[in-house]
Protein backbone atom coordinates (compact mmCIF):
# COMPACT_ATOMS: atom_id res chain seq x y z
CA UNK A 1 0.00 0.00 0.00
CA UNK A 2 1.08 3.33 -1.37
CA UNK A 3 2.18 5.11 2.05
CA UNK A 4 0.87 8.21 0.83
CA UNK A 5 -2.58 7.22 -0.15
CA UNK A 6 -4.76 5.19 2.02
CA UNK A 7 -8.08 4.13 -0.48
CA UNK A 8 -9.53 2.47 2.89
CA UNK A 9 -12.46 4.30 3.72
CA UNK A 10 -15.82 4.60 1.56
CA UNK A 11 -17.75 8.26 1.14
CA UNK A 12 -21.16 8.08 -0.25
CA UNK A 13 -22.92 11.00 1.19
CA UNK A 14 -26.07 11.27 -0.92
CA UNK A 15 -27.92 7.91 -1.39
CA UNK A 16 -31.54 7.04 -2.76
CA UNK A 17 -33.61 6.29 -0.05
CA UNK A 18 -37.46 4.46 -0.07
CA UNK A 19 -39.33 6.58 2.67
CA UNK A 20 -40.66 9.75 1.63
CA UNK A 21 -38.55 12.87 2.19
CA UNK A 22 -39.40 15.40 5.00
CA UNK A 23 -38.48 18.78 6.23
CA UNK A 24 -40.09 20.72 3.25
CA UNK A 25 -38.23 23.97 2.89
CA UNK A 26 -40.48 27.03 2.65
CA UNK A 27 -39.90 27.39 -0.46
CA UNK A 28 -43.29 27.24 -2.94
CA UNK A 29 -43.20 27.45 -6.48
CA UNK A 30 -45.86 29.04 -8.42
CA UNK A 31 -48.03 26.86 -11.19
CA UNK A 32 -47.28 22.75 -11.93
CA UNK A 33 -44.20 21.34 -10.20
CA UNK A 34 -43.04 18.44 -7.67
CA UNK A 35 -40.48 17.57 -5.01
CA UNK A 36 -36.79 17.19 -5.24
CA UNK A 37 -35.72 14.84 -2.72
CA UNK A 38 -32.06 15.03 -0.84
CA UNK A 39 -30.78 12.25 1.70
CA UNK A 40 -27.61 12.19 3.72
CA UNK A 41 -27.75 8.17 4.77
CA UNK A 42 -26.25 8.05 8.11
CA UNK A 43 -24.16 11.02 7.90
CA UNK A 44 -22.44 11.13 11.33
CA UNK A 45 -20.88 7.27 10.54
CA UNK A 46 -20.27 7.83 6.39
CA UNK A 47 -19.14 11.28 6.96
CA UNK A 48 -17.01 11.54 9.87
CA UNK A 49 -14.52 8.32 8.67
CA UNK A 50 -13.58 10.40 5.98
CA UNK A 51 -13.58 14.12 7.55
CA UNK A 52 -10.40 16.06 8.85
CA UNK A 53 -10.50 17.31 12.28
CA UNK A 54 -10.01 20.54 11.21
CA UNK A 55 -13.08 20.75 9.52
CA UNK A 56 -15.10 19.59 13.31
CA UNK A 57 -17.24 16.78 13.43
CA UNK A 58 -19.92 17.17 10.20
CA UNK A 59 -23.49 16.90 10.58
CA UNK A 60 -26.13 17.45 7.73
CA UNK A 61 -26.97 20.98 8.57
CA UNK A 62 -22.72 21.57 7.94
CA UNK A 63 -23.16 21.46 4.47
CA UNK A 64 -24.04 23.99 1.83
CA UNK A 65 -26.90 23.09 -0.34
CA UNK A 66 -27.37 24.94 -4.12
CA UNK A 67 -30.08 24.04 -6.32
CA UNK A 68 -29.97 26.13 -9.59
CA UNK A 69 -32.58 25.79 -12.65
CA UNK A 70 -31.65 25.36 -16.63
CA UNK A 71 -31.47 28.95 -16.83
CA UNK A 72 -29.04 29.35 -13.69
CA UNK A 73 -31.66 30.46 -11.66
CA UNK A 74 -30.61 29.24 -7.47
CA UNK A 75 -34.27 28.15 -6.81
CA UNK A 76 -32.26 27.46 -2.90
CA UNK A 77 -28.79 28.58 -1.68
CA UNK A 78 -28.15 27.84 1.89
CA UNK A 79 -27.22 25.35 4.20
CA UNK A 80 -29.19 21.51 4.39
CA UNK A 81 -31.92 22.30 6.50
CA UNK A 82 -33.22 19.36 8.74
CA UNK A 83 -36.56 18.70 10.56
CA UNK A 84 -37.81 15.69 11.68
CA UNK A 85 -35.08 13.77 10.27
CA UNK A 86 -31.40 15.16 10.68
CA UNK A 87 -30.73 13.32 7.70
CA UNK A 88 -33.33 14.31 4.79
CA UNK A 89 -34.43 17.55 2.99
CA UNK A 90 -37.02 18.01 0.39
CA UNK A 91 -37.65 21.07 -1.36
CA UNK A 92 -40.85 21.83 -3.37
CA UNK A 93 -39.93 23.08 -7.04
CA UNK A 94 -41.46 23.94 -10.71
CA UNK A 95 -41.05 21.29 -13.06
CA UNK A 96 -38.15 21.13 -14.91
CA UNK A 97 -34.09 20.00 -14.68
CA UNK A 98 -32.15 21.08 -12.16
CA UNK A 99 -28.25 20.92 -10.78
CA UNK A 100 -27.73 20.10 -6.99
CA UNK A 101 -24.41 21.00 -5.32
CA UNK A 102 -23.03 20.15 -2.00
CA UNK A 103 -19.76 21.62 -0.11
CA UNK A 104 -18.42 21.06 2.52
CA UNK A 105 -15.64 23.32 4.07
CA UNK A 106 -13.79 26.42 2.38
CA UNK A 107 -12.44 26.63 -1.48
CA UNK A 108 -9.15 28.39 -0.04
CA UNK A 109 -7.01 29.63 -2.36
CA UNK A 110 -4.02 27.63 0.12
CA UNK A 111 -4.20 26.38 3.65
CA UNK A 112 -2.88 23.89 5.98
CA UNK A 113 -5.74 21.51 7.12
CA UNK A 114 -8.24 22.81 4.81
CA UNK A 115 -9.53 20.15 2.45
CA UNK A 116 -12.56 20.68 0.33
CA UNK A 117 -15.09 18.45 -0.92
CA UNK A 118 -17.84 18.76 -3.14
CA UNK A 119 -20.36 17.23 -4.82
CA UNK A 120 -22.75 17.72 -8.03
CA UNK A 121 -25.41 15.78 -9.36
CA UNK A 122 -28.62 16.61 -12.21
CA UNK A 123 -32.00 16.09 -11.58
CA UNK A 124 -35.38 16.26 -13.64
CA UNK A 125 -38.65 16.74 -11.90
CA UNK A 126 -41.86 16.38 -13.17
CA UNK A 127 -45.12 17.02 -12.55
CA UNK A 128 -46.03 15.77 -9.09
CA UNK A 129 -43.63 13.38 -8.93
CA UNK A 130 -40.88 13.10 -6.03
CA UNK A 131 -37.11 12.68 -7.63
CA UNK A 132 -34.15 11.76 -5.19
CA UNK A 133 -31.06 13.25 -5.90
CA UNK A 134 -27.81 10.53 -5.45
CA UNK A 135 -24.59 12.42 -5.43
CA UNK A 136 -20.97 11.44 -4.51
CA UNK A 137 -18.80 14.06 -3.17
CA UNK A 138 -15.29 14.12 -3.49
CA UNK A 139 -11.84 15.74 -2.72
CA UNK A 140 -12.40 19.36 -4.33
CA UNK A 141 -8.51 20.72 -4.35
CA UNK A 142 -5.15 19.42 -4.80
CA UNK A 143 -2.56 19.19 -2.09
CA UNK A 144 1.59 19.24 -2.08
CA UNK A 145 4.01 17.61 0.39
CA UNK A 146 7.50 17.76 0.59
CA UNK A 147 10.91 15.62 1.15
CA UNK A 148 13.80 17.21 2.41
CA UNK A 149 16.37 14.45 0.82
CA UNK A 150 16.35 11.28 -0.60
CA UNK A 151 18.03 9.35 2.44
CA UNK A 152 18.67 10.44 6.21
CA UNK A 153 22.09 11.61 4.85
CA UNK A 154 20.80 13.74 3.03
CA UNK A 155 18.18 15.47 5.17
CA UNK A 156 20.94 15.76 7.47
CA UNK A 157 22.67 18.05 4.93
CA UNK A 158 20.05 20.19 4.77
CA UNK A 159 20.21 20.59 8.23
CA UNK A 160 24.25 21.21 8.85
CA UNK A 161 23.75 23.88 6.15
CA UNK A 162 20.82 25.66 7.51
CA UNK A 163 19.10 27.10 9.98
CA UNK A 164 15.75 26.98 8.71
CA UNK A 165 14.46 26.51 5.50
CA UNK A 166 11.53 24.94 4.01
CA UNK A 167 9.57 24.36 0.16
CA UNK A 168 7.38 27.40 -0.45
CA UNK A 169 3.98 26.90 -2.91
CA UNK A 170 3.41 29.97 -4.40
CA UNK A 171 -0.34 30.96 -6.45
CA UNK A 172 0.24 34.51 -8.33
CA UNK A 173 1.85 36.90 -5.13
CA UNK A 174 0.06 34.31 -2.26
CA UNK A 175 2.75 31.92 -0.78
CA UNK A 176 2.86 29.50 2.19
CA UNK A 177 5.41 27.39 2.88
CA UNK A 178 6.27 23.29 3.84
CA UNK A 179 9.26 23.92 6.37
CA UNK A 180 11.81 21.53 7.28
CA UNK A 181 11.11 21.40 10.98
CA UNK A 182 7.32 20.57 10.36
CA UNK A 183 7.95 18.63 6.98
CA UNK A 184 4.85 16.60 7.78
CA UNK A 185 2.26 19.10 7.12
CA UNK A 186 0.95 19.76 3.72
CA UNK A 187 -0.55 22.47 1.98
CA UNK A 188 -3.94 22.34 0.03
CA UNK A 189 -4.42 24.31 -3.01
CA UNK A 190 -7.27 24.89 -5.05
CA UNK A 191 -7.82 23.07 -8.05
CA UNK A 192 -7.14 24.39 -11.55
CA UNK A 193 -3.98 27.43 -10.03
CA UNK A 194 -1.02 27.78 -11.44
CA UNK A 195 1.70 27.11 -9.34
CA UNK A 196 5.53 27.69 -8.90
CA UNK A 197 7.80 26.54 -6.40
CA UNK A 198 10.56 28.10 -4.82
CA UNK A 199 12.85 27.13 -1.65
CA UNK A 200 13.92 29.54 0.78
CA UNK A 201 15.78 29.33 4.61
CA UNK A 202 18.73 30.70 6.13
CA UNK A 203 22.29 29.69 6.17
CA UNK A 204 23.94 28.77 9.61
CA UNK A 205 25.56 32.33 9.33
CA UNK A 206 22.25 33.93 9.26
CA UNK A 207 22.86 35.15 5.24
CA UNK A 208 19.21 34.54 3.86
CA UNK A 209 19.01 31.92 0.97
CA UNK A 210 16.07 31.68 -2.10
CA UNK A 211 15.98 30.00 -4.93
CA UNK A 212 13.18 29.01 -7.41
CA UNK A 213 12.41 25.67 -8.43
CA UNK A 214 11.70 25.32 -12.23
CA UNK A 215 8.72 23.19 -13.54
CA UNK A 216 10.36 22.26 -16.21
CA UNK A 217 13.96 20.46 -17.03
CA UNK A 218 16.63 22.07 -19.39
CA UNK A 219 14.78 19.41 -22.17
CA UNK A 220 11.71 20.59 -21.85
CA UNK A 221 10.30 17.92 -19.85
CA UNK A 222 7.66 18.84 -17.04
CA UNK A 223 9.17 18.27 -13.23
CA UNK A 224 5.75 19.75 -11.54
CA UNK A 225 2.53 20.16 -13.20
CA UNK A 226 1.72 24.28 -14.33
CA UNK A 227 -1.80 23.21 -12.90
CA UNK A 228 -2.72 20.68 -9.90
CA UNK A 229 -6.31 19.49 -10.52
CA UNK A 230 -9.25 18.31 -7.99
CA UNK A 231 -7.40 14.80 -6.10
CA UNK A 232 -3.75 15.76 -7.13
CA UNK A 233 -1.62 14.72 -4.54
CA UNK A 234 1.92 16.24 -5.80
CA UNK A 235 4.89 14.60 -3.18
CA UNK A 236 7.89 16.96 -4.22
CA UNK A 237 10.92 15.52 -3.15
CA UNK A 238 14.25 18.30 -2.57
CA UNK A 239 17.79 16.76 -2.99
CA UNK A 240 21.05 19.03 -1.82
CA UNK A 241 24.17 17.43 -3.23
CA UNK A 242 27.54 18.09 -0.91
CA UNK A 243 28.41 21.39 -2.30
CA UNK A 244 31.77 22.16 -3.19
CA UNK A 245 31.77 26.12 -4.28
CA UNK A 246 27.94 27.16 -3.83
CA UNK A 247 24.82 25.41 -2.22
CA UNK A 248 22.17 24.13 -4.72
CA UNK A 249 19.02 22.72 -4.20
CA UNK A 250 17.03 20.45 -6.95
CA UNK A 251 13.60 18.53 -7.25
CA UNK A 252 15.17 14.98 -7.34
CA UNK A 253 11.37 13.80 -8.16
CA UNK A 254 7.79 14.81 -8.40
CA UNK A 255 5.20 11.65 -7.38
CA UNK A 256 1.92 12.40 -8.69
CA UNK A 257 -0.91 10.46 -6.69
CA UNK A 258 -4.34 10.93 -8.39
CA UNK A 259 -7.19 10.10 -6.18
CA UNK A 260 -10.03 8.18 -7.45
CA UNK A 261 -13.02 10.42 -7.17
CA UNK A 262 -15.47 7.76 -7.13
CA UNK A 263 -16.39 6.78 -3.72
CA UNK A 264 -12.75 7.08 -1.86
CA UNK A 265 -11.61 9.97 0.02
CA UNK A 266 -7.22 8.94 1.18
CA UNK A 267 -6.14 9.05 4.79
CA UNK A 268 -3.15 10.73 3.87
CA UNK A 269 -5.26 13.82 3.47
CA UNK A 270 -6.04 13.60 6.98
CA UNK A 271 -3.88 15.79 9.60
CA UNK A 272 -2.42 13.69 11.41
CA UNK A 273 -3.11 14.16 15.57
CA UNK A 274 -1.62 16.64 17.59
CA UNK A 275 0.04 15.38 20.70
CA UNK A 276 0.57 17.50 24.03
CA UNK A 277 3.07 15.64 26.72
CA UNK A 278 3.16 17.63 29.93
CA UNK A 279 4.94 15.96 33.21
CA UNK A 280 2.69 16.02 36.37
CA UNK A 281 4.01 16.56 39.99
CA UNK A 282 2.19 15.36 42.91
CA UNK A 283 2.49 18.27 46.71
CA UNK A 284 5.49 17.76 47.33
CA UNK A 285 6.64 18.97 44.10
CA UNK A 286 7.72 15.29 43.27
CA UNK A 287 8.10 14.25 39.36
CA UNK A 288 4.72 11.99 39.76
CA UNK A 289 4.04 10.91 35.91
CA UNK A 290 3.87 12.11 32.33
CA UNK A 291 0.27 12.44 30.61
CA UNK A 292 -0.02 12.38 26.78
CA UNK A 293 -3.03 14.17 24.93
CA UNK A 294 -4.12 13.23 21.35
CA UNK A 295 -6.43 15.28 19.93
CA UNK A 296 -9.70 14.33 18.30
CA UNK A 297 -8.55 13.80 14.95
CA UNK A 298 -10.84 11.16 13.58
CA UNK A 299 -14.49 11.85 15.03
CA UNK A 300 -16.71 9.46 14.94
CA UNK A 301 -14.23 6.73 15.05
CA UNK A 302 -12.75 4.38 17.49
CA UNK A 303 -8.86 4.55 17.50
CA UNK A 304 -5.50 3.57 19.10
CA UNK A 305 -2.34 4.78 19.23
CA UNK A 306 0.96 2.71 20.55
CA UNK A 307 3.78 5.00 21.38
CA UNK A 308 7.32 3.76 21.24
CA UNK A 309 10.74 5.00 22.85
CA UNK A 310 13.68 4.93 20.81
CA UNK A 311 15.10 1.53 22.06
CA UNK A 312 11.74 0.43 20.16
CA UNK A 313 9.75 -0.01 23.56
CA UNK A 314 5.98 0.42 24.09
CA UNK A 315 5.52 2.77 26.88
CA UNK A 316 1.58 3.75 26.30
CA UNK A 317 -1.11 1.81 24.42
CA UNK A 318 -4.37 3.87 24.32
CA UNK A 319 -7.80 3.17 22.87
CA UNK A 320 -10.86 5.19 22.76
CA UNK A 321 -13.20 7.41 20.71
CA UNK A 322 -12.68 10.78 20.76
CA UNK A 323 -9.56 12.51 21.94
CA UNK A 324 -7.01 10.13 23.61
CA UNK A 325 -5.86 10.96 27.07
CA UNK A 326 -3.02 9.03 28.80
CA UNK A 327 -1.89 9.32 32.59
CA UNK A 328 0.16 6.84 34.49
CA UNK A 329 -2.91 4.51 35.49
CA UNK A 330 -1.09 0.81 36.11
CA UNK A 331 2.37 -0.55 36.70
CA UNK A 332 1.94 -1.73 33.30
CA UNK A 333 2.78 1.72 31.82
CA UNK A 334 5.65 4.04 31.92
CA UNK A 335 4.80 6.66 34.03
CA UNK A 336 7.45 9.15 33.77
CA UNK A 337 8.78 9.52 29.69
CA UNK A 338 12.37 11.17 29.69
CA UNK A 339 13.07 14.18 27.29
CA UNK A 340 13.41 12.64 24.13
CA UNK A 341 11.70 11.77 20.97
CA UNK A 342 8.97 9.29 20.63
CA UNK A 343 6.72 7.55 18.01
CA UNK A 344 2.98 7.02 17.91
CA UNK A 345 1.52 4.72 15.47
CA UNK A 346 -2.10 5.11 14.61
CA UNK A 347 -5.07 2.71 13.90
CA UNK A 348 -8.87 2.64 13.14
CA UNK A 349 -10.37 -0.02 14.99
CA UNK A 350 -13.56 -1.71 13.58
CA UNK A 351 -15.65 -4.28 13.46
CA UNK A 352 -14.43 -7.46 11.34
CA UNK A 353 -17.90 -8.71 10.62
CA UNK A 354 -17.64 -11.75 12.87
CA UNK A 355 -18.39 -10.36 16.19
CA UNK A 356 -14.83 -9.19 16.77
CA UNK A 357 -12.76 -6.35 15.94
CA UNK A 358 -10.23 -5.24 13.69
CA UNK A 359 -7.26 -2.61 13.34
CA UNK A 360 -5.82 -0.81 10.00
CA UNK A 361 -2.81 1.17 10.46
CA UNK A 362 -3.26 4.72 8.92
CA UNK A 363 -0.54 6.62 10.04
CA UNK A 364 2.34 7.31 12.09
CA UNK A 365 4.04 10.30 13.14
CA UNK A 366 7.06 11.59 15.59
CA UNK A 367 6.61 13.96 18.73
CA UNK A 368 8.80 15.55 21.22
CA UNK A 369 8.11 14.81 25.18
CA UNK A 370 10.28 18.42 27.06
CA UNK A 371 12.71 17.96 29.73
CA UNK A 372 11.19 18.42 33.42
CA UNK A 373 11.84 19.67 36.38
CA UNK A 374 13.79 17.79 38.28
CA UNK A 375 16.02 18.78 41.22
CA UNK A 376 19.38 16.37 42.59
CA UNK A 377 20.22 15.51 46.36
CA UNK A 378 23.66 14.59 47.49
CA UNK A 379 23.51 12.31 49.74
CA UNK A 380 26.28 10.59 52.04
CA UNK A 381 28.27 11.59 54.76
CA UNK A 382 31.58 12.63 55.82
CA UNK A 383 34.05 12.48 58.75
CA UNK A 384 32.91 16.47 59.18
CA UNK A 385 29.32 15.49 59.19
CA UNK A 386 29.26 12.99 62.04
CA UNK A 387 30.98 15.34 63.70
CA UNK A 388 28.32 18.04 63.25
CA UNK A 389 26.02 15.38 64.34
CA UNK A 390 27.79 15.05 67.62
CA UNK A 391 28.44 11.43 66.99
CA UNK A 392 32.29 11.76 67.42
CA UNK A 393 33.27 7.90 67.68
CA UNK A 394 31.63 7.85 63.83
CA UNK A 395 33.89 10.72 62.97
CA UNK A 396 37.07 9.59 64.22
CA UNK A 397 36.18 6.14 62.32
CA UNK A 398 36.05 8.05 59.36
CA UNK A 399 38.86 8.45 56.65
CA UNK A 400 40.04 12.11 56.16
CA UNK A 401 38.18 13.75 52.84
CA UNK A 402 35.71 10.17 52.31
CA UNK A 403 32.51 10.41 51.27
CA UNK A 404 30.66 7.21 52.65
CA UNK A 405 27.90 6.15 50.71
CA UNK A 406 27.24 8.24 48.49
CA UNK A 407 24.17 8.70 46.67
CA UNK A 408 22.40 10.67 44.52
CA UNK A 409 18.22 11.62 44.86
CA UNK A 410 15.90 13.26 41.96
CA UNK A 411 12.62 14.40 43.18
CA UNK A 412 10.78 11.58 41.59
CA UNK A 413 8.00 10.00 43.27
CA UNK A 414 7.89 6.38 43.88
């Protein structure tokens, strides 16, 4: 499986449906016409296993509704109004064809975490007659990613030779940029622009550094697509070979992933969670525990993520809908985690059909746990401090300039 695209998860928001449509809008035409019939089947479940985080947990009355006439008339323009079911809408119209459109988030020029889906479907109603409208919405804009390097090596070049720096998307004067501490997140872009790409940072000295990326080779050949499309998924990859008399920077590749718009929406166009570590002390300013938080990043769903050390050991397992919280609950867990870096793998759990349950990894991600505050004790004692103790036989016992068992205390609680 592509590790960029995830095709696991099925998006059919508009279905036909057998009972009779409710929640008339008040909306009434004038002369002959009939009802045109809209149905979100089980929205929270279909929805929310295929909607970012960042977009909040989708209901019906989320989405924006536009019904418009042959002659491009928007008979209704507004959001999907609900009554009696939170799942169905009806309006009453004149007879005739008509096209139905349904969005759901913003058409941003660029963003981080701002997909866009949309959907469009025709419909003919006749005279008293009740039509359901079936449509499939899809990913709506592109999105671009970035490498820093090929290998490890070479990522590490990038960062012995700057300070910062980062792949910036640019759309006519509008950039935003993919930056090599946060190489992870992605940028969506709406579909049909024209895009360049440049990169920019800082050398170690401070000096600034740009320089623009062509789209094309010296051949003529096309590196990055002039236009990224609705479901373009363009992974730019930046390679920095060991410079001898001036830093360069190249695209060593361009991967082109092309979603299927038919009833798929990828994973990879998820974010991925955000995770908070903050160490707890108990009254006596002890070090008493670590506690992770995860935020809600697919709603709706059950989910678990296993976080790793880097020796490779499991030190927190959690499971749960919603946002994932994890404090030091059993022996079984770790509960201090040292400053360091960690791994969290993610997975959807689900039912497997046979009264049991099922897990598919869908992503995985690094985070950063701070250093705490911890405070040392010396302990031990001396020839001096028997003395000062007024046990003088123990002193006189005592070597000259000997510490006896000596030890060392952090203010971590047992």
């Amino acid at each position: 499986m592509n590790k960029y695209l995830f095709r696991t998860l099925s998006w059919l928001l508009f279905v036909p449906f057998v009972a009779a449509c409710v929640s008339e809008t008040d909306f009434q035409p004038t002369g002959e016409g009939g009802r045109l019939c809209l149905s979100f089947d089980n929205i929270v479940t279909a929805v929310t296993r295929t909607t970012p985080a960042g977009l909040g947990k989708p209901l019906a009355a989320d989405f924006h509704i536009s019904v418009v006439n042959e002659s491009g008339r928007a008979l209704y323009d507004g959001p999907f109004r609900t009554g009696e079911s939170d799942t169905k809408m009806s309006l009453t119209v004149p007879v005739g064809e008509y096209t139905v459109t349904a969005e759901y988030g913003d058409n941003r020029l660029m963003g981080y975490d701002t997909p866009y889906y949309t959907g469009t479907s025709k419909a003919e109603v006749s005279k008293d007659e009740t039509v359901e409208a079936q449509i499939n919405c899809k990913v709506g804009n592109a999105l671009v990613s970035a490498n820093f390097g090929k290998d490890e090596e070479e990522t590490k070049r990038f960062d012995r030779y700057f300070s910062d720096y980062g792949l910036y998307v640019s759309i006519d004067n509008y950039s935003m940029g993919i930056t090599g501490d946060a190489p992870r997140l992605s940028i969506y872009v709406r579909a049909g622009s024209h895009v360049t790409l440049s990169f920019r940072g800082h050398l170690t000295d401070g000096t600034p550094f740009s320089q623009p990326l062509p789209n094309e080779t010296t051949d003529g050949k096309n590196i990055f697509p002039d236009v990224l499309n609705a479901g373009d998924h363009a992974i730019v990859t930046l390679t920095m070979p060991a410079p001898e008399n001036d830093l360069t920077v190249n695209i060593s590749k361009v991967e082109m992933e092309e979603l299927t718009l038919d009833e798929t929406i990828p994973l990879a166009w998820l974010p991925k969670p955000r995770v908070t570590a903050m160490h707890r002390y108990d009254e006596k300013s002890e070090l008493a525990g670590t506690d992770l938080t995860f935020n809600n990043a697919y709603p709706g769903l059950t989910w678990r993520a296993v976080i790793t050390n880097a020796e490779d050991e499991t030190v927190r397992d959690l499971t749960d809908t919603g946002a994932l919280t994890s404090a030091y609950t059993s022996s079984a867990e770790w509960p201090y985690l040292p400053e360091g870096e960690y791994k969290a793998v993610y997975y959807i759990v689900s039912d497997d059909g046979q009264g049991g349950t099922k897990e598919t990894k869908i992503n995985e991600d690094t985070f950063s746990v701070p250093a705490p505050e911890l405070a040392l004790t010396l302990g031990g004692y001396t020839a001096h401090t028997k003395w000062e103790e007024g046990d003088v036989d123990a002193a006189n016992a005592c070597e000259r300039l000997t510490v006896y068992e000596p030890s060392v205390y952090a203010n971590i609680s047992e």
